[in-house]
PDB file of N, CA and C in Angstrom:
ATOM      1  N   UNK A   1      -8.214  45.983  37.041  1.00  0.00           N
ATOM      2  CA  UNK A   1      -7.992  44.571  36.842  1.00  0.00           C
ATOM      3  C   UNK A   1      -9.233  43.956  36.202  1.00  0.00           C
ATOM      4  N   UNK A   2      -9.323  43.064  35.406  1.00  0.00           N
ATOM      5  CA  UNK A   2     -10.156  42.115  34.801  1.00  0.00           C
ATOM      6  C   UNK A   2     -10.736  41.169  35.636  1.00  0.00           C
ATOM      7  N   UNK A   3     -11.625  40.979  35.667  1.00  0.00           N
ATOM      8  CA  UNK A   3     -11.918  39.454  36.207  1.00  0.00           C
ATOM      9  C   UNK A   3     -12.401  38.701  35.827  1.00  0.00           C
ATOM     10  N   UNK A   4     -12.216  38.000  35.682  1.00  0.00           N
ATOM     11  CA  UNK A   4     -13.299  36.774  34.307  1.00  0.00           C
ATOM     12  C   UNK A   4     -14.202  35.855  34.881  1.00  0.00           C
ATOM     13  N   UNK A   5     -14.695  35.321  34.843  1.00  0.00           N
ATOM     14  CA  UNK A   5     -16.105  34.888  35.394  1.00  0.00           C
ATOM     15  C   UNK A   5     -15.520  33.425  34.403  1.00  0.00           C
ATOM     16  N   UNK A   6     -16.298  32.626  34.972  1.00  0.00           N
ATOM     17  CA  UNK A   6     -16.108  30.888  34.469  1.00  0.00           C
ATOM     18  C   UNK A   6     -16.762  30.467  33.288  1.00  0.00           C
ATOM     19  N   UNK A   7     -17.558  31.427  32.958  1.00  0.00           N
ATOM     20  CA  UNK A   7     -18.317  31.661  31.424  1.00  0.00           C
ATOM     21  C   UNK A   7     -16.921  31.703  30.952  1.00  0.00           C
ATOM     22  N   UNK A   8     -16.640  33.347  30.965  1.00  0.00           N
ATOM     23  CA  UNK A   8     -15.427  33.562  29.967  1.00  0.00           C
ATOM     24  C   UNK A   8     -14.410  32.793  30.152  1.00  0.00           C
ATOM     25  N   UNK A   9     -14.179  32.057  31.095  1.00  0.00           N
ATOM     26  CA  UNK A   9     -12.938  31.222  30.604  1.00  0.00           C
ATOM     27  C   UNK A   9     -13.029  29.455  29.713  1.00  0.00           C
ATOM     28  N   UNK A  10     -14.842  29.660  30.398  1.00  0.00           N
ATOM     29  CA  UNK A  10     -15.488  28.707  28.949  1.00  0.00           C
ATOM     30  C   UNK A  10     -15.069  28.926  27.550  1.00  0.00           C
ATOM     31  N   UNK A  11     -15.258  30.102  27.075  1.00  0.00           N
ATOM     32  CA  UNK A  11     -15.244  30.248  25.986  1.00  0.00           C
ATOM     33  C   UNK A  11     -13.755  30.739  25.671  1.00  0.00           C
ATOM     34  N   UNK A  12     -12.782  30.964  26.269  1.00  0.00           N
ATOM     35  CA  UNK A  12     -11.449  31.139  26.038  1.00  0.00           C
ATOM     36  C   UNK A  12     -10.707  29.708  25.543  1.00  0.00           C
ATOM     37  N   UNK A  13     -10.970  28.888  26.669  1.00  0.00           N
ATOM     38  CA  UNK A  13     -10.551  27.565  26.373  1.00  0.00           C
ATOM     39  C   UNK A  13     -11.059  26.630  24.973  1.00  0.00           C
ATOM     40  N   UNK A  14     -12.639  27.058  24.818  1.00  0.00           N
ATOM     41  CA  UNK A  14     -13.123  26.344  23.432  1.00  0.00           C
ATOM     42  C   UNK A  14     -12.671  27.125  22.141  1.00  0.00           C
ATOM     43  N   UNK A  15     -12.266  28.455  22.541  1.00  0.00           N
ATOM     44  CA  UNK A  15     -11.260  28.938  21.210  1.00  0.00           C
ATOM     45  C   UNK A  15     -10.211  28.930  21.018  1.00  0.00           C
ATOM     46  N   UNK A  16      -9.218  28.206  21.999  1.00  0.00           N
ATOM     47  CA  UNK A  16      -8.222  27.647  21.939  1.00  0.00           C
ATOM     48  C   UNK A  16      -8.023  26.354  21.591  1.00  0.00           C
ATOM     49  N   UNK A  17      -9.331  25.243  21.725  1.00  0.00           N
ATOM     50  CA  UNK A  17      -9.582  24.164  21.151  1.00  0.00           C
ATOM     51  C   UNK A  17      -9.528  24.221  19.770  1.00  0.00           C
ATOM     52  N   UNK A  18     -10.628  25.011  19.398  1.00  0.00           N
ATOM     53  CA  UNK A  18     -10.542  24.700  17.992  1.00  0.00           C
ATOM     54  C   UNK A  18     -10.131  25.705  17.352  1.00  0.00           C
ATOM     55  N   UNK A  19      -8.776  26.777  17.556  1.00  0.00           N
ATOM     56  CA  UNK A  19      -8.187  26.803  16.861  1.00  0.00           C
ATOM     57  C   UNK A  19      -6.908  26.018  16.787  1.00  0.00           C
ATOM     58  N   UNK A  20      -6.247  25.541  17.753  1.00  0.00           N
ATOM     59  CA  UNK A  20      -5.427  24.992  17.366  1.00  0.00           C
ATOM     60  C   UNK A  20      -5.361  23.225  17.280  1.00  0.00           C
ATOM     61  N   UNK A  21      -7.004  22.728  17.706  1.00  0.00           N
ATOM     62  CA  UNK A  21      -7.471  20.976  17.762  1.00  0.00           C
ATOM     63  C   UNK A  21      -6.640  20.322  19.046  1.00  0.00           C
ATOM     64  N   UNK A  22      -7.074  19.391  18.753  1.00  0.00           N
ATOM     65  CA  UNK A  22      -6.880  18.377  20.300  1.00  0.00           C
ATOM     66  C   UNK A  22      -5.373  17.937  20.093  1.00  0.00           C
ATOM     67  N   UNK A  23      -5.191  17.580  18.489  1.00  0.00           N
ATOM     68  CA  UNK A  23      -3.804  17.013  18.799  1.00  0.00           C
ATOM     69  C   UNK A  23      -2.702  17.799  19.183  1.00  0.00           C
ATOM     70  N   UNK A  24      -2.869  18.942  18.916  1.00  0.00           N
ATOM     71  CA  UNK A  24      -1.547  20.237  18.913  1.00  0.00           C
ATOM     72  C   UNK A  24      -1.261  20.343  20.059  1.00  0.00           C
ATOM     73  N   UNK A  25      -2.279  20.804  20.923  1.00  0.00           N
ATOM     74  CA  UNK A  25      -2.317  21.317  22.527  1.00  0.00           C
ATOM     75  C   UNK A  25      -1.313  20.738  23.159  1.00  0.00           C
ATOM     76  N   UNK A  26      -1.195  18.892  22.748  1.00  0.00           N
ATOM     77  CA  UNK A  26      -0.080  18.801  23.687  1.00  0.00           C
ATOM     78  C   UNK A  26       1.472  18.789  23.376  1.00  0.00           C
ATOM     79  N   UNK A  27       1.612  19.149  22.077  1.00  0.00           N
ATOM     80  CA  UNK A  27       2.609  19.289  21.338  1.00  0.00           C
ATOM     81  C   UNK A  27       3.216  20.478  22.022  1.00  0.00           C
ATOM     82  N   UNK A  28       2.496  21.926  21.902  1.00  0.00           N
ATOM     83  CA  UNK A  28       2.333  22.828  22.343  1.00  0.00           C
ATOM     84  C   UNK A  28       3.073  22.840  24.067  1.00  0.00           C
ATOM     85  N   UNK A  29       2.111  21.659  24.951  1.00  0.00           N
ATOM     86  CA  UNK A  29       2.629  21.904  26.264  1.00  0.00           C
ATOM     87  C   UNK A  29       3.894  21.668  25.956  1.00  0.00           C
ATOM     88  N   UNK A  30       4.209  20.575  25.444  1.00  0.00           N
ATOM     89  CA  UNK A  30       5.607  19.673  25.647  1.00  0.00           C
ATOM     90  C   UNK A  30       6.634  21.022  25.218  1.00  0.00           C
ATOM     91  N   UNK A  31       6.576  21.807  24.465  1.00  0.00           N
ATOM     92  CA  UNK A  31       7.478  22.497  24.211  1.00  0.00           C
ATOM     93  C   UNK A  31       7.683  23.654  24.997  1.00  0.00           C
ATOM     94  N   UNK A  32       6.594  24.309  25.346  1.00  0.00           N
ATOM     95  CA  UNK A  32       6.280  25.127  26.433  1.00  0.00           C
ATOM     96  C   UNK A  32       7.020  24.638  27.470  1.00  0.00           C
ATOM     97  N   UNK A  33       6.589  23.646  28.011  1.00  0.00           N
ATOM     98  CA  UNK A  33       7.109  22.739  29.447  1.00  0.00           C
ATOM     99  C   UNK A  33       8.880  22.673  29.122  1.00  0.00           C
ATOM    100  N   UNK A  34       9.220  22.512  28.129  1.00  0.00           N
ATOM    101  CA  UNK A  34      10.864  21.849  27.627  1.00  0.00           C
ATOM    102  C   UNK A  34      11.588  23.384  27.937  1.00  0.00           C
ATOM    103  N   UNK A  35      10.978  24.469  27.517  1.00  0.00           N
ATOM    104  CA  UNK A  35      11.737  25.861  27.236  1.00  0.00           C
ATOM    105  C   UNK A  35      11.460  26.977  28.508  1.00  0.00           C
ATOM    106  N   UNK A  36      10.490  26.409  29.745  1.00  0.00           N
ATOM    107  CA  UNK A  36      10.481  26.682  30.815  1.00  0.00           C
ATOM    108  C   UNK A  36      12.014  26.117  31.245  1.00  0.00           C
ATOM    109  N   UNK A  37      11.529  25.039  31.494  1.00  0.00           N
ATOM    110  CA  UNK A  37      13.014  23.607  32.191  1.00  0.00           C
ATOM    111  C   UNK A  37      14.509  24.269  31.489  1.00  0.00           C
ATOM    112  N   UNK A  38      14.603  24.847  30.323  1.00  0.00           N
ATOM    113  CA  UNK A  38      15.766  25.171  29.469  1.00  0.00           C
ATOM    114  C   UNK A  38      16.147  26.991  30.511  1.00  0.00           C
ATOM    115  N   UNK A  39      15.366  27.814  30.289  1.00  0.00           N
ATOM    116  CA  UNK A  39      15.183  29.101  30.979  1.00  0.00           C
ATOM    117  C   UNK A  39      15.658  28.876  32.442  1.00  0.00           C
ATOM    118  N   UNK A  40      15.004  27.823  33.281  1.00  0.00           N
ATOM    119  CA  UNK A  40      15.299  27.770  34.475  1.00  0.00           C
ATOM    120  C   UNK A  40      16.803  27.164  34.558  1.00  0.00           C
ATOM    121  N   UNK A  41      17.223  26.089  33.485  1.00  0.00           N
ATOM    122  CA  UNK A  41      18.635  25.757  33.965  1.00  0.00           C
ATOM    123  C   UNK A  41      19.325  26.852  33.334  1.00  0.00           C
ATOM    124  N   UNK A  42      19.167  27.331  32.566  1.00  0.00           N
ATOM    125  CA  UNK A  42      20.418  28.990  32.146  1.00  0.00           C
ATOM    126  C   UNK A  42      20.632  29.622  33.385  1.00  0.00           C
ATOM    127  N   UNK A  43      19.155  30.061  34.620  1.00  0.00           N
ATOM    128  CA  UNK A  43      19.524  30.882  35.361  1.00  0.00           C
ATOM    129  C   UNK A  43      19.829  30.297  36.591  1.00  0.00           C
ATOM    130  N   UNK A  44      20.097  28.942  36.743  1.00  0.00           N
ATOM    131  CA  UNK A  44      20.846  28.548  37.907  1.00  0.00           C
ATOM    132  C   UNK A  44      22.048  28.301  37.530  1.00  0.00           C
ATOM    133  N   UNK A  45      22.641  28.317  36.136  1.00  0.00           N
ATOM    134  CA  UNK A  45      23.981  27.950  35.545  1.00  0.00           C
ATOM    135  C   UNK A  45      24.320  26.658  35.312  1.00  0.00           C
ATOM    136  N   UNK A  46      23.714  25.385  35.859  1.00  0.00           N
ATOM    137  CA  UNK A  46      23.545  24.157  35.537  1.00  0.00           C
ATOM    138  C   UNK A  46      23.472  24.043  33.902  1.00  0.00           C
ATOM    139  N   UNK A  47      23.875  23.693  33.114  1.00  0.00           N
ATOM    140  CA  UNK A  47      24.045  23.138  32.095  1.00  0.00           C
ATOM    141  C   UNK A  47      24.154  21.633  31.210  1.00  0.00           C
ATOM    142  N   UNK A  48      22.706  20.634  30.914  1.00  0.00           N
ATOM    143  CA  UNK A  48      23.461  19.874  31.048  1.00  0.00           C
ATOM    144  C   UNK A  48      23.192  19.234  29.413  1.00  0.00           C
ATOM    145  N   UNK A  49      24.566  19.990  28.723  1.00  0.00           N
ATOM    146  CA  UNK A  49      24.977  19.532  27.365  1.00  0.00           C
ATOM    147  C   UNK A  49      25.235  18.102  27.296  1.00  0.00           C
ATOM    148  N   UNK A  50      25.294  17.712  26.126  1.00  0.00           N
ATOM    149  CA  UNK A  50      25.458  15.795  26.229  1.00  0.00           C
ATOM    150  C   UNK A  50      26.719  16.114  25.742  1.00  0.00           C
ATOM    151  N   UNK A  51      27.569  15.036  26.373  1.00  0.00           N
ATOM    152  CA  UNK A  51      29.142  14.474  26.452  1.00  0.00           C
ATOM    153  C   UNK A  51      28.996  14.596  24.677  1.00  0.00           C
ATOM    154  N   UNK A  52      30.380  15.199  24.152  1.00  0.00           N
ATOM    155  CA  UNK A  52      30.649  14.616  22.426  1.00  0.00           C
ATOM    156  C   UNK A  52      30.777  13.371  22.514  1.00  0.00           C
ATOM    157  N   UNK A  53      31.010  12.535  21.132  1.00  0.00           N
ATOM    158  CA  UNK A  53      30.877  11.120  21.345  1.00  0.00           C
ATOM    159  C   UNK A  53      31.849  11.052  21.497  1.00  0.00           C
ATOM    160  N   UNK A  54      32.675   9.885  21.747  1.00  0.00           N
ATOM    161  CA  UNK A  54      33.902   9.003  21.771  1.00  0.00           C
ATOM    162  C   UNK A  54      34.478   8.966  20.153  1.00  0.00           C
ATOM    163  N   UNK A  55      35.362   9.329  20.094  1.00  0.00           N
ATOM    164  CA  UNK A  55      36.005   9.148  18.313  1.00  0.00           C
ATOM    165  C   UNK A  55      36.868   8.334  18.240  1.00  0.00           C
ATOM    166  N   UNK A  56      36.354   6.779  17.761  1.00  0.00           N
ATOM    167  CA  UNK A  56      37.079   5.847  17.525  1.00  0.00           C
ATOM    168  C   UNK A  56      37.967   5.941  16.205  1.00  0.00           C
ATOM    169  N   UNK A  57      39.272   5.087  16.063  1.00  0.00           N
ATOM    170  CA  UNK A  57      39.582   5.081  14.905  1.00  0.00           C
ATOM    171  C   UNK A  57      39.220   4.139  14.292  1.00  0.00           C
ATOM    172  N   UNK A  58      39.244   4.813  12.630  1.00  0.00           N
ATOM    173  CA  UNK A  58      38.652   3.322  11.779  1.00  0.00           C
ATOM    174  C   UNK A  58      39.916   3.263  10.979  1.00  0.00           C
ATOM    175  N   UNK A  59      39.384   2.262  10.601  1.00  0.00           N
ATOM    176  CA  UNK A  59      41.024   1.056   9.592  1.00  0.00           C
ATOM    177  C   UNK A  59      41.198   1.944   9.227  1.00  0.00           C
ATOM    178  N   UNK A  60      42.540   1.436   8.431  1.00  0.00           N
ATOM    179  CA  UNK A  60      42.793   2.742   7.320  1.00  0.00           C
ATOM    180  C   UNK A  60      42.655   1.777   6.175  1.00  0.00           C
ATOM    181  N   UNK A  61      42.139   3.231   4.950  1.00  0.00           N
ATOM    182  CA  UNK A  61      41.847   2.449   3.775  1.00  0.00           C
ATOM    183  C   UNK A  61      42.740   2.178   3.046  1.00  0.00           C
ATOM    184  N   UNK A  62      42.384   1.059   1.484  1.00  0.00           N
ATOM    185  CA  UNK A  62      43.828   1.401   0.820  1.00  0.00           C
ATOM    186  C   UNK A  62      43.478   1.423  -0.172  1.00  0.00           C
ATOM    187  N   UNK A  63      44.031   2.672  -0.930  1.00  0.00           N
ATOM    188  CA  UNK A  63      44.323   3.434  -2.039  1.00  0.00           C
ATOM    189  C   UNK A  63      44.963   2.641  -3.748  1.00  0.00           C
ATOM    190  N   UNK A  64      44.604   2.037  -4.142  1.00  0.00           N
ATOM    191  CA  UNK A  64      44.951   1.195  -5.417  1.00  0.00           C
ATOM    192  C   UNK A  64      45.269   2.554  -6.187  1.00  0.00           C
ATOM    193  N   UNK A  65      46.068   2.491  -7.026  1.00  0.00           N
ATOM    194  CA  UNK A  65      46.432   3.135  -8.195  1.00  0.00           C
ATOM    195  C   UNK A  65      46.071   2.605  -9.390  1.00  0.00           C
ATOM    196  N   UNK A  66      45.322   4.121  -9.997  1.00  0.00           N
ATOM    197  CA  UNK A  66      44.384   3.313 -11.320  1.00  0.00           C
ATOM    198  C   UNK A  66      45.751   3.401 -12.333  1.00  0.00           C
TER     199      UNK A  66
END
């Protein structure tokens, strides 16, 4: 097993800074975090797709003859 010492995880974290910068990281969680939450509802079978919309009818048009 490895063990890393608080140095090395100094320098793990500052090369994860700047390779990918401050703004990404949380882009990064959010999607990470979204596709955990997605994984976990597949394996409880919960599903929760959004309703299709409602399909109203519209006028009907009218057709002139050229």
């Amino acid at each position: 097993m490895v063990n890393l010492a608080f140095f090395h995880w100094l320098v793990v974290l500052a090369f994860i800074l700047i390779f990918f910068g401050g703004k990404r990281i949380p882009e990064i969680m959010k999607g990470f975090g979204e596709g955990i939450r997605s994984f976990k509802d597949g394996m409880a079978g919960t599903s929760q797709t959004p309703a299709p919309p409602a399909q109203t009818s519209a006028p009907p048009t009218r057709r002139e003859a050229c």
